[in-house]
Protein backbone atom coordinates (compact mmCIF):
# COMPACT_ATOMS: atom_id res chain seq x y z
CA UNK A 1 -1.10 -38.32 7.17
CA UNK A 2 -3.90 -40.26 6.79
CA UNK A 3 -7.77 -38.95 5.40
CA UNK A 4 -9.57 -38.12 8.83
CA UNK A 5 -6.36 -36.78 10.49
CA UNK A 6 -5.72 -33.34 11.87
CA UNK A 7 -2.44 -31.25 12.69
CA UNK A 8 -1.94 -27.88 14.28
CA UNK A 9 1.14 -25.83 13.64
CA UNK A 10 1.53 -22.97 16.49
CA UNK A 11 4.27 -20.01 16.79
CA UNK A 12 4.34 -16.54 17.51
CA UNK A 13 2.75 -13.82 14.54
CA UNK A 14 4.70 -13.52 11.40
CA UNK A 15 6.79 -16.44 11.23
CA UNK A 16 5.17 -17.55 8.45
CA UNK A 17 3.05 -20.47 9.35
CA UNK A 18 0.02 -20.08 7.03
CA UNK A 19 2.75 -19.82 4.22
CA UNK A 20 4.07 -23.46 5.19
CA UNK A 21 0.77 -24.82 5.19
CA UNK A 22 0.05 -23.07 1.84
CA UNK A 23 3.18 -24.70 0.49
CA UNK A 24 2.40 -27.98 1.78
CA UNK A 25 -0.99 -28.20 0.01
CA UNK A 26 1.15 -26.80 -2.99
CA UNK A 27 -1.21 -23.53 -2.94
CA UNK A 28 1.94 -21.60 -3.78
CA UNK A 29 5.52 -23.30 -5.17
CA UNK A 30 8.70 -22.33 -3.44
CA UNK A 31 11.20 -19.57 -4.61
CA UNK A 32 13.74 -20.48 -2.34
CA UNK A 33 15.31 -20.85 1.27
């Protein structure tokens, strides 16, 4: 993506979509799956 840009990421509660995003800005490093 470039600076400026946006994204949304929808699905139903508990799938774990803040923990994707928190991944992706390498808040947190993945343990597996």
């Amino acid at each position: 993506m470039q600076k400026g840009h946006c994204f949304g990421l929808l699905g139903p509660k508990g799938v774990g979509k803040t923990t994707a995003i928190e991944i992706m800005r390498g808040i947190i490093k993945v343990s597996n799956g």
